[in-house]
C-alpha atoms as a PDB file:
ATOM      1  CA  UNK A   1      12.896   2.200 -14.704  1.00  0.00           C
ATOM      2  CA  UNK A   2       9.579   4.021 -13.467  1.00  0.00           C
ATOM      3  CA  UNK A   3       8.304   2.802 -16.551  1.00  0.00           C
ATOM      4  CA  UNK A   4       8.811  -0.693 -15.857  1.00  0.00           C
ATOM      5  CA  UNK A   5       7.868  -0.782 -12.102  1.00  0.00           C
ATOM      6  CA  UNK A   6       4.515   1.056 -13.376  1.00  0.00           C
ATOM      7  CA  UNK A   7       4.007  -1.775 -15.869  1.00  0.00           C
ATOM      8  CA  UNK A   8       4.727  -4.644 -13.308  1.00  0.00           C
ATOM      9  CA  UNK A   9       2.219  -3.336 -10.903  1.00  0.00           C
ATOM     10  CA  UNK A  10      -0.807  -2.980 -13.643  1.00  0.00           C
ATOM     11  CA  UNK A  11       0.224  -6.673 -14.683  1.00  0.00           C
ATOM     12  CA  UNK A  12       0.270  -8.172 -11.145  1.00  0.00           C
ATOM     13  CA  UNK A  13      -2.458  -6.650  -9.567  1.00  0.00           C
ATOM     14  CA  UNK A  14      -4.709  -7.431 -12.700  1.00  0.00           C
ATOM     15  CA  UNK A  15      -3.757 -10.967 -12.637  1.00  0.00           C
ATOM     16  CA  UNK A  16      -4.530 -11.126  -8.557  1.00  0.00           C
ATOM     17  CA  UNK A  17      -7.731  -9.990  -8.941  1.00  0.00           C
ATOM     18  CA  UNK A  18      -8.728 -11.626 -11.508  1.00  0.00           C
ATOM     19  CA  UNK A  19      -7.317 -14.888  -9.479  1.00  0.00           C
ATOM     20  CA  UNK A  20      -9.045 -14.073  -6.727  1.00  0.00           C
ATOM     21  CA  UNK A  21     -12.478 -13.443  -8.477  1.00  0.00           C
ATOM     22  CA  UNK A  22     -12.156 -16.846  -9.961  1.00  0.00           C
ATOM     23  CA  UNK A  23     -11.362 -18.093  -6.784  1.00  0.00           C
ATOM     24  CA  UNK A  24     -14.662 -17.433  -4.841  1.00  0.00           C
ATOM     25  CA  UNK A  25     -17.282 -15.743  -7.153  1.00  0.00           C
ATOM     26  CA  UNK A  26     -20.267 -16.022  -4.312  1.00  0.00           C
ATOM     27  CA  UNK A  27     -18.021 -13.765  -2.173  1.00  0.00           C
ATOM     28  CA  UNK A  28     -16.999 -10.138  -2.618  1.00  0.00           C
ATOM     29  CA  UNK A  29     -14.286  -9.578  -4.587  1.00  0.00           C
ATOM     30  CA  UNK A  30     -11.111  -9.055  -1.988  1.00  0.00           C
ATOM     31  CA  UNK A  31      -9.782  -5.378  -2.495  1.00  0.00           C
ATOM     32  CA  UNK A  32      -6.607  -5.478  -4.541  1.00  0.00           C
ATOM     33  CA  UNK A  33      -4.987  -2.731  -2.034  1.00  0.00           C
ATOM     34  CA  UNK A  34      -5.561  -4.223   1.194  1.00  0.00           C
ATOM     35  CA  UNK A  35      -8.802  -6.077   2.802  1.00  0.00           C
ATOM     36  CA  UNK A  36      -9.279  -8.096   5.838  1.00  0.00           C
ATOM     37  CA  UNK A  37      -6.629 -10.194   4.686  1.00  0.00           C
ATOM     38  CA  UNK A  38      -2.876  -9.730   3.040  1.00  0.00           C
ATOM     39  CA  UNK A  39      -3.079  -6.919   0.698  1.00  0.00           C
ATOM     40  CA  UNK A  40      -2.243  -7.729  -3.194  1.00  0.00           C
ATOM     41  CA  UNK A  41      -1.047  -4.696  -4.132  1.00  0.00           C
ATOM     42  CA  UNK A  42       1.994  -2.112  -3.869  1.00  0.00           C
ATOM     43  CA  UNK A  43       1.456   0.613  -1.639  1.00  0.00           C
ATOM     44  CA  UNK A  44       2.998   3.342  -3.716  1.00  0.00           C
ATOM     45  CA  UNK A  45       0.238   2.076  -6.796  1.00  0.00           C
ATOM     46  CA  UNK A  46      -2.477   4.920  -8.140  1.00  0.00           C
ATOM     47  CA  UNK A  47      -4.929   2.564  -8.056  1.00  0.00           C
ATOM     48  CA  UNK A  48      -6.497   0.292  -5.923  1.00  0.00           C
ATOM     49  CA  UNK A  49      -9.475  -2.596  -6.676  1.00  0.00           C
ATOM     50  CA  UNK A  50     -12.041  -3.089  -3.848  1.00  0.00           C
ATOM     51  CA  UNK A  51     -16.020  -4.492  -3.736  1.00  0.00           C
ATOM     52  CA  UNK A  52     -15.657  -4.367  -7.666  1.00  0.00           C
ATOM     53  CA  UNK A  53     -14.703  -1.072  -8.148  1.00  0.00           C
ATOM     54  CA  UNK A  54     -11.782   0.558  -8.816  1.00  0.00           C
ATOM     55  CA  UNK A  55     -10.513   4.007  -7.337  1.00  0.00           C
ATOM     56  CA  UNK A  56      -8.039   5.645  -9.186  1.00  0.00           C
ATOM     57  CA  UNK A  57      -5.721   8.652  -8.144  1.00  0.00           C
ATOM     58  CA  UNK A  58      -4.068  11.484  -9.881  1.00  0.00           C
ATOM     59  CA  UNK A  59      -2.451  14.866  -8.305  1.00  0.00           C
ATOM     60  CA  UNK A  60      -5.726  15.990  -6.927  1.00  0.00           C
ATOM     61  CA  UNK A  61      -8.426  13.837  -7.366  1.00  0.00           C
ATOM     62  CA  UNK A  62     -10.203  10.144  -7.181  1.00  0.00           C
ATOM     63  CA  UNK A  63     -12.009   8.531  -9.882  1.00  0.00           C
ATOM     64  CA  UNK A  64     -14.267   5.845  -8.843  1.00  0.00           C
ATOM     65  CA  UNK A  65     -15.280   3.417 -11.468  1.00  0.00           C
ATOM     66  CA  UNK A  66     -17.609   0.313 -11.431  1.00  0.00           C
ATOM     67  CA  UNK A  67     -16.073  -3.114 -12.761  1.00  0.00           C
ATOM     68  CA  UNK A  68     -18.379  -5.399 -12.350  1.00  0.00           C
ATOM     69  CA  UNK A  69     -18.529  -5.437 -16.018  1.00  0.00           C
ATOM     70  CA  UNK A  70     -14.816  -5.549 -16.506  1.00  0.00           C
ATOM     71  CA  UNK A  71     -14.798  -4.685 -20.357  1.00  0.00           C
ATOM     72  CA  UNK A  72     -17.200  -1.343 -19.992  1.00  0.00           C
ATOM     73  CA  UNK A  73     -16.081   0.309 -16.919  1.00  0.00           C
ATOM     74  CA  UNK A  74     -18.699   2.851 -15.680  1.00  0.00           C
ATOM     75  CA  UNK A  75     -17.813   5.897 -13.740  1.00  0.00           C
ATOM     76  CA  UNK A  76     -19.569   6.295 -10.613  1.00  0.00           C
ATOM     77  CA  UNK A  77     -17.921   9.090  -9.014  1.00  0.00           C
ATOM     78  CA  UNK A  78     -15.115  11.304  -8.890  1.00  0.00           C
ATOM     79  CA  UNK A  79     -13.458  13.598  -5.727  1.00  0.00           C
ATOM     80  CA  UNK A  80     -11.222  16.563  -5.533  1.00  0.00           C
ATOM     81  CA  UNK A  81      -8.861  15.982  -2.292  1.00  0.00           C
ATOM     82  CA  UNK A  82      -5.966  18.032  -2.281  1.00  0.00           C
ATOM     83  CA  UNK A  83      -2.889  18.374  -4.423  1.00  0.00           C
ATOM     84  CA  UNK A  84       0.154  16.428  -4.279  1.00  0.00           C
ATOM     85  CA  UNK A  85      -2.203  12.882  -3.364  1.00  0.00           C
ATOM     86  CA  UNK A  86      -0.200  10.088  -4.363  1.00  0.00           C
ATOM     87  CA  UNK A  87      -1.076   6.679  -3.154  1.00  0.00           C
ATOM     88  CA  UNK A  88      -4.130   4.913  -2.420  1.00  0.00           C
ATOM     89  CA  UNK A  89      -4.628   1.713  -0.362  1.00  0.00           C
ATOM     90  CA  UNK A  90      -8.138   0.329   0.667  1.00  0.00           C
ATOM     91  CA  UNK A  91      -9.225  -2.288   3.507  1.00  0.00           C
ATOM     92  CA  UNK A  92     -12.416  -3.397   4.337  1.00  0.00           C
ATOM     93  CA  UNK A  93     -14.784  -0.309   3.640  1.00  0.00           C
ATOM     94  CA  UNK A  94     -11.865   1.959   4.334  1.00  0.00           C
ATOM     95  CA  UNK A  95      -9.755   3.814   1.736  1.00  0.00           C
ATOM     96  CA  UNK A  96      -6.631   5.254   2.477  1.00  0.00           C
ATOM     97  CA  UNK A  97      -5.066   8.277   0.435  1.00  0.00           C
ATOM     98  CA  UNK A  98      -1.524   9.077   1.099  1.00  0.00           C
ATOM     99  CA  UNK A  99      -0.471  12.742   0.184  1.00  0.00           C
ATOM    100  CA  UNK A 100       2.562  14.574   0.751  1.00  0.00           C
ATOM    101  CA  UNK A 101       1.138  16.243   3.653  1.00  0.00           C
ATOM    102  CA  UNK A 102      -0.828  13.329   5.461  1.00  0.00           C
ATOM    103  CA  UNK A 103      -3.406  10.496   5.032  1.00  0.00           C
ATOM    104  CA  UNK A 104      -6.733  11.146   3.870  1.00  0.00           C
ATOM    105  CA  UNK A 105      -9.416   8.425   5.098  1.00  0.00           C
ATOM    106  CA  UNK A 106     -12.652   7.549   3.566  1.00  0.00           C
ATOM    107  CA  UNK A 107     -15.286   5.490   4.056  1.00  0.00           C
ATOM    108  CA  UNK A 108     -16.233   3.598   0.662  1.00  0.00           C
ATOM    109  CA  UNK A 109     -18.947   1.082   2.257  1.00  0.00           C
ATOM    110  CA  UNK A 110     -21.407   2.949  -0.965  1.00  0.00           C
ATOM    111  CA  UNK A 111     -18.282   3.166  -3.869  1.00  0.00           C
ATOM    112  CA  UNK A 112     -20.961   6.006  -5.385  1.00  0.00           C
ATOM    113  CA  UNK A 113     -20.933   8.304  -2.712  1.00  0.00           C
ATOM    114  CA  UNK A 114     -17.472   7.726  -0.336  1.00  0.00           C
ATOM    115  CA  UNK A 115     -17.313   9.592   3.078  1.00  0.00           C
ATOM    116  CA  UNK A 116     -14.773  11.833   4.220  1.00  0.00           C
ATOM    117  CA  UNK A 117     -13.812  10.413   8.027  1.00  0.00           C
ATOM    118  CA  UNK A 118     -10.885  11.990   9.071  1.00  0.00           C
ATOM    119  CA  UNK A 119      -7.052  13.323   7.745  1.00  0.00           C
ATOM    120  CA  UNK A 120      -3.739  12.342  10.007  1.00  0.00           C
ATOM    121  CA  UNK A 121      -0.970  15.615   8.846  1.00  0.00           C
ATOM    122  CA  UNK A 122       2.441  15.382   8.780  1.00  0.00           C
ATOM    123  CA  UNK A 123       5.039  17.418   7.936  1.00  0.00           C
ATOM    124  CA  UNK A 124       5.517  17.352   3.804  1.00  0.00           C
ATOM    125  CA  UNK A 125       7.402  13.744   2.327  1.00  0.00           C
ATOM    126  CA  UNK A 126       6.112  11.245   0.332  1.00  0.00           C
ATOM    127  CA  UNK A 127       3.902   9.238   1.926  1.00  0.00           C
ATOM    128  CA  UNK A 128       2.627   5.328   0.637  1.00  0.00           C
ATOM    129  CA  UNK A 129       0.293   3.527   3.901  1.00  0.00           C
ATOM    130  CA  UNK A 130      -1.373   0.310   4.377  1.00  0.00           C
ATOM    131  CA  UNK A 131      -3.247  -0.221   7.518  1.00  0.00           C
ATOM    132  CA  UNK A 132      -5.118  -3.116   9.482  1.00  0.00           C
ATOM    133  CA  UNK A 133      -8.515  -2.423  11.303  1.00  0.00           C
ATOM    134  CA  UNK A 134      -7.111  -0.386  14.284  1.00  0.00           C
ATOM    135  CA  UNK A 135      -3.406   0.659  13.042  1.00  0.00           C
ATOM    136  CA  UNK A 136      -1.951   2.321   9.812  1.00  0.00           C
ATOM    137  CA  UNK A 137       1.823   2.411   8.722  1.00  0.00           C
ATOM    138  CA  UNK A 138       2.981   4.695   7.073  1.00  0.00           C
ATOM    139  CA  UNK A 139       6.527   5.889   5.294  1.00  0.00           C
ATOM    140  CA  UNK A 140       7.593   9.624   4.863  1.00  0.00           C
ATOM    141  CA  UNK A 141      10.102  10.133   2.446  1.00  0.00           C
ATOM    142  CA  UNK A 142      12.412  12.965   1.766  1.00  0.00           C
ATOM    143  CA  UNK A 143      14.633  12.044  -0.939  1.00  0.00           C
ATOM    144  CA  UNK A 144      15.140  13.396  -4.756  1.00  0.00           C
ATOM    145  CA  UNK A 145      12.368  10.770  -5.597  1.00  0.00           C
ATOM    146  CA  UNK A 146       9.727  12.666  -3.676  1.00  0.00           C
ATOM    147  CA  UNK A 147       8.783  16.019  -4.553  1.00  0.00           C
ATOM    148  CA  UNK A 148       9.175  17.360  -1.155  1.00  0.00           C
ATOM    149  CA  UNK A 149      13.120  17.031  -0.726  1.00  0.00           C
ATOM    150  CA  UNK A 150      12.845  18.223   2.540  1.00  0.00           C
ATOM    151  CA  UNK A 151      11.745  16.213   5.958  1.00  0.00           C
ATOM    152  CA  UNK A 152      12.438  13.499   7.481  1.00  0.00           C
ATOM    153  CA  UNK A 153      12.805   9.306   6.341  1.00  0.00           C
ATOM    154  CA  UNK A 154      10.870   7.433   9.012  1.00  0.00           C
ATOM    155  CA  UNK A 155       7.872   4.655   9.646  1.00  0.00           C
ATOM    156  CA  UNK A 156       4.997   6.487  11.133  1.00  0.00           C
ATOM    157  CA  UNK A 157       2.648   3.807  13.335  1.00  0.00           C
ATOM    158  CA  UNK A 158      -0.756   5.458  13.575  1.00  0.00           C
ATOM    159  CA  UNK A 159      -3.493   4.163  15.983  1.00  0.00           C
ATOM    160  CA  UNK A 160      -6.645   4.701  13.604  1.00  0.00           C
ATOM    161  CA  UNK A 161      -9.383   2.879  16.393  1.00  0.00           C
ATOM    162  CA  UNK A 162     -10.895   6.155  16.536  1.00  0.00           C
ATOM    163  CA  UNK A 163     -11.019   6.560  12.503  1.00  0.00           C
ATOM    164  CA  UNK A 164     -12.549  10.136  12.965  1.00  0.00           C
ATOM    165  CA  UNK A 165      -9.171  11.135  14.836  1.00  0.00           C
ATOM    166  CA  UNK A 166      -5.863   9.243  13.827  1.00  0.00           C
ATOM    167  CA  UNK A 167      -3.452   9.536  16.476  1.00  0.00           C
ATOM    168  CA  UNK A 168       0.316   8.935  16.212  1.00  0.00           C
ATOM    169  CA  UNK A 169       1.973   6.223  18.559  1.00  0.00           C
ATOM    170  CA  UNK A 170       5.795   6.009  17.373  1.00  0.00           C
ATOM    171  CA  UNK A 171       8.360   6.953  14.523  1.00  0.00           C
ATOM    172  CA  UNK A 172      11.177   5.188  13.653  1.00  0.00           C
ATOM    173  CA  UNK A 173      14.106   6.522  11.401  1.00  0.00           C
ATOM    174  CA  UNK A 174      15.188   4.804   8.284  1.00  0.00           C
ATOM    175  CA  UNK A 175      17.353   5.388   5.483  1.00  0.00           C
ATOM    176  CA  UNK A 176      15.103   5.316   2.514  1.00  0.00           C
ATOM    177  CA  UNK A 177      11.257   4.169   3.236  1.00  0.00           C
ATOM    178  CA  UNK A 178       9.148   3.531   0.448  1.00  0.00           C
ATOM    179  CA  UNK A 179       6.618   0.857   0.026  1.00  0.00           C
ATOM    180  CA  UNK A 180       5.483  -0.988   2.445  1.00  0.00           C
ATOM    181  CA  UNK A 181       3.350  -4.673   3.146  1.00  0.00           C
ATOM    182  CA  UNK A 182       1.146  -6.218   5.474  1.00  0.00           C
ATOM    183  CA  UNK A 183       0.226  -9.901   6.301  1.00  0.00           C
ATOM    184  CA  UNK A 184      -1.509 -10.497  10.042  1.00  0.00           C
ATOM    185  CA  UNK A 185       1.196  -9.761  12.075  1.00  0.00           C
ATOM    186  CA  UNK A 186       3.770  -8.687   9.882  1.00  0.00           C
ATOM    187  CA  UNK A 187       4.758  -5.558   8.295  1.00  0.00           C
ATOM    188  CA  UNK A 188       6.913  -5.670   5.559  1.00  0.00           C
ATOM    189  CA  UNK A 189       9.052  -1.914   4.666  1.00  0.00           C
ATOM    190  CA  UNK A 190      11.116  -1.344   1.504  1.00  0.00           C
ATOM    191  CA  UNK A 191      14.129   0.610   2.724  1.00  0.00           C
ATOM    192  CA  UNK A 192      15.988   1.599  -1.040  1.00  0.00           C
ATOM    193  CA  UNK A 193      19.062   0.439  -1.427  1.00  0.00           C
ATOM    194  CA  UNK A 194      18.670  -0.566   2.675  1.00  0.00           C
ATOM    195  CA  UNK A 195      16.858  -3.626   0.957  1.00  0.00           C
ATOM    196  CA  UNK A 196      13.722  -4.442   2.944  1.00  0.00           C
ATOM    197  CA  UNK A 197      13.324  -4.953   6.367  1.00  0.00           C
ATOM    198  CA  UNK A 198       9.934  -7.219   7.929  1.00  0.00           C
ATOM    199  CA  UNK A 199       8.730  -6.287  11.461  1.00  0.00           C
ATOM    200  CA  UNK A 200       6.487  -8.066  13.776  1.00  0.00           C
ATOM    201  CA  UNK A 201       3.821  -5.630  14.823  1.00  0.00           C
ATOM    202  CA  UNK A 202       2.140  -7.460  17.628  1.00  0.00           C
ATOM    203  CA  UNK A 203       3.488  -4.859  19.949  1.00  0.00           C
ATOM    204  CA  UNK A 204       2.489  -1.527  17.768  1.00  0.00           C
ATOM    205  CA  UNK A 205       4.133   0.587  20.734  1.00  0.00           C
ATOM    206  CA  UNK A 206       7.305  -1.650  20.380  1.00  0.00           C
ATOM    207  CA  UNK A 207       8.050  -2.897  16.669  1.00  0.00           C
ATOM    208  CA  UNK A 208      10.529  -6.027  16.373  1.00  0.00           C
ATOM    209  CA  UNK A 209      12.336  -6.525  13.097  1.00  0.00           C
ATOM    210  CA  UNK A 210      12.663 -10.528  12.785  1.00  0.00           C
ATOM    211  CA  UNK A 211      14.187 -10.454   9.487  1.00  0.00           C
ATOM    212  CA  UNK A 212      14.908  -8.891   5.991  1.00  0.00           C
ATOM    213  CA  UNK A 213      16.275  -8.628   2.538  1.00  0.00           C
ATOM    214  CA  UNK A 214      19.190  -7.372   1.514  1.00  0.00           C
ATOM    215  CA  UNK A 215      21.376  -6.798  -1.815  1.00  0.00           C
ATOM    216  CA  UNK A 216      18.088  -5.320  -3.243  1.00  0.00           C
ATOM    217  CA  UNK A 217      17.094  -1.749  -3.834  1.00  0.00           C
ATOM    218  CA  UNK A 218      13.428  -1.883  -3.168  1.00  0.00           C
ATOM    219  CA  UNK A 219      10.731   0.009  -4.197  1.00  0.00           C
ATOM    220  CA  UNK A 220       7.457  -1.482  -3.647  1.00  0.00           C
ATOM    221  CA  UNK A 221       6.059  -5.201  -2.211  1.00  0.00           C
ATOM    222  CA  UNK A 222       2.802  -6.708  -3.186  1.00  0.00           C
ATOM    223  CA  UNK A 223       2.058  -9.507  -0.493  1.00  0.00           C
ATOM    224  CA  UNK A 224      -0.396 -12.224  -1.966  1.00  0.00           C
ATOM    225  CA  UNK A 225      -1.240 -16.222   0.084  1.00  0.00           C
ATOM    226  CA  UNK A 226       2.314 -16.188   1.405  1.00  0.00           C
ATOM    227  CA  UNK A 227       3.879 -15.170  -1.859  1.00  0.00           C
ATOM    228  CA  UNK A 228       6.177 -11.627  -1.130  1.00  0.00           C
ATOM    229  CA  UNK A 229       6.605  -9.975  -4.796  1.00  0.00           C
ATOM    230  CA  UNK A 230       9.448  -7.214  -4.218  1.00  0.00           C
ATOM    231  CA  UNK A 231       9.381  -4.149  -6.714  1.00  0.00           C
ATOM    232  CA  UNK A 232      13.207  -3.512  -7.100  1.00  0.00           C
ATOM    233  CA  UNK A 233      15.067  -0.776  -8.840  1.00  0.00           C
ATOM    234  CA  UNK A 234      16.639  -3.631 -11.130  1.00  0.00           C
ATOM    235  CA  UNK A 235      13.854  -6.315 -11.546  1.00  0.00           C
ATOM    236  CA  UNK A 236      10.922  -8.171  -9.575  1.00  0.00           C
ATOM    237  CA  UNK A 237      12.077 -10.442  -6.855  1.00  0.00           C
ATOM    238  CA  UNK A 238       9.698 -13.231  -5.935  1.00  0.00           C
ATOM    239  CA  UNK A 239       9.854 -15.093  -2.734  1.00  0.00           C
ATOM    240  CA  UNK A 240       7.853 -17.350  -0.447  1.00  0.00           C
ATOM    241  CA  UNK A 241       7.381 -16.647   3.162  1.00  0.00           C
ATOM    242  CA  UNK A 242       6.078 -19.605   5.345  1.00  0.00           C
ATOM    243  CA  UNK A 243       9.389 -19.026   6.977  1.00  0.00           C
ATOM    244  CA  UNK A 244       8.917 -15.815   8.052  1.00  0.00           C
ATOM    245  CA  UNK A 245      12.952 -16.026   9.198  1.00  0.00           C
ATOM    246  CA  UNK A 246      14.592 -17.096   5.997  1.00  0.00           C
ATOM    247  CA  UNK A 247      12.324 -16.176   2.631  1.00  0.00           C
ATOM    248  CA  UNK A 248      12.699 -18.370   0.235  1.00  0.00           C
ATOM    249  CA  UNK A 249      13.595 -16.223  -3.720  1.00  0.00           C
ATOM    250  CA  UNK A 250      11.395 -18.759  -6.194  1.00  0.00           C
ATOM    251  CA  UNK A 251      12.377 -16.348  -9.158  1.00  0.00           C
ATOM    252  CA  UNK A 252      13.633 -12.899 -10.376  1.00  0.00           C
ATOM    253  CA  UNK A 253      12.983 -11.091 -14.194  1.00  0.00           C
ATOM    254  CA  UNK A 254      15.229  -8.510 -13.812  1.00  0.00           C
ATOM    255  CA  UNK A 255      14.844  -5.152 -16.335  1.00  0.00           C
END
């Protein structure tokens, strides 16, 4: 199955950007992990595509490569930060690195040469995060898909306004976090076998859940011009979202 959820997210995400280049050349290219906009990628991806470069993630390290020239990629840089890293997200000049003991942030503004800014800790779960200019979300995850089988399963809302100190404003239990979404104001949170739930976020002190997904063990959600992609343990589940209270499933390939 991992096999097949890694496959769908190389597929989608290259087909998104590549949409979205063709879209608007004489603009930068939209980051494939997040942006000023809905993010069009999974949170729990290696890999993320922003300002025509693409930063890739193993164990302990990022790879930073330049794609302008999308058949010869070029590596520009490369940066050891910590073992156990496992997802990366990026929006606006920001890059987000989720580890199993916190979030790294970086500023990318020159792809060549990224800037450390700050690290939010936690205690040790698995940890994918997307984030808007002034909050970050993030999942910590203690079941036997994590390597940490230990901690807690909760949504950790993070006010990052001061980027050089994240600061923690609430935590909210859940039964089996994983990936998560994020559209204006709307947060969407894969819950396992929970299905997904989607929370309006206008209030970060006070998160309202308006509505959900269930019947679905969800891994992952890649958000894309009101189009909701869920990453399931049994298939992808497509579905559109103008009505934020009853989504709308256009399609399904299940594996």
């Amino acid at each position: 199955m991992k096999r097949y959820i890694y496959i769908a997210f190389v597929v989608l995400a290259g087909f998104l950007y590549s949409c979205n280049k063709s879209s608007d050349s004489s603009e930068m290219s939209p980051s494939i992990g997040g942006g000023d906009g809905p993010g069009v990628g999974g949170s729990m991806a290696k890999f993320t595509i922003a300002n025509d470069h693409l930063f890739l993630i193993n164990e302990t390290e990022l790879l930073i490569y330049n794609i302008i020239n999308e058949a010869s990629p070029v590596e520009v840089g490369n940066l050891e930060v910590e073992f156990g890293i496992e997802t990366v997200f990026s929006m606006g000049s920001k890059l987000f690195i989720g580890s199993d003991d916190g979030v790294y942030i970086y500023d990318i503004s020159n792809p060549a040469s990224i800037l450390y800014l700050s690290h939010y800790e936690h205690i040790r779960s698995c940890d994918p995060v997307v984030a808007n200019d002034s909050i970050a979300f993030s999942t910590l995850n203690s079941m036997s898909s994590c390597r940490w089988q230990m901690g807690a399963n909760q949504l950790d809302v993070i006010d990052i306004r001061n980027i050089v100190d994240p600061q923690l404003i609430s935590s909210y239990n859940m039964e089996d976090p994983k990936g998560l979404g994020l559209d204006g104001i709307y947060l969407f949170v894969c819950n396992g076998a929970s299905g997904m739930d989607i929370y309006d976020i206008s209030n970060p002190y006070n998160l309202n859940r308006v509505s959900g997904i269930t019947g679905i063990d969800a891994y992952d959600v890649i958000i894309h011009n009101n189009i909701l992609v869920l990453i399931g343990k049994d298939g992808l589940f497509q579905y559109n979202y103008d009505n934020i209270n009853n989504l709308e499933l256009l399609s399904n390939i299940l594996f």
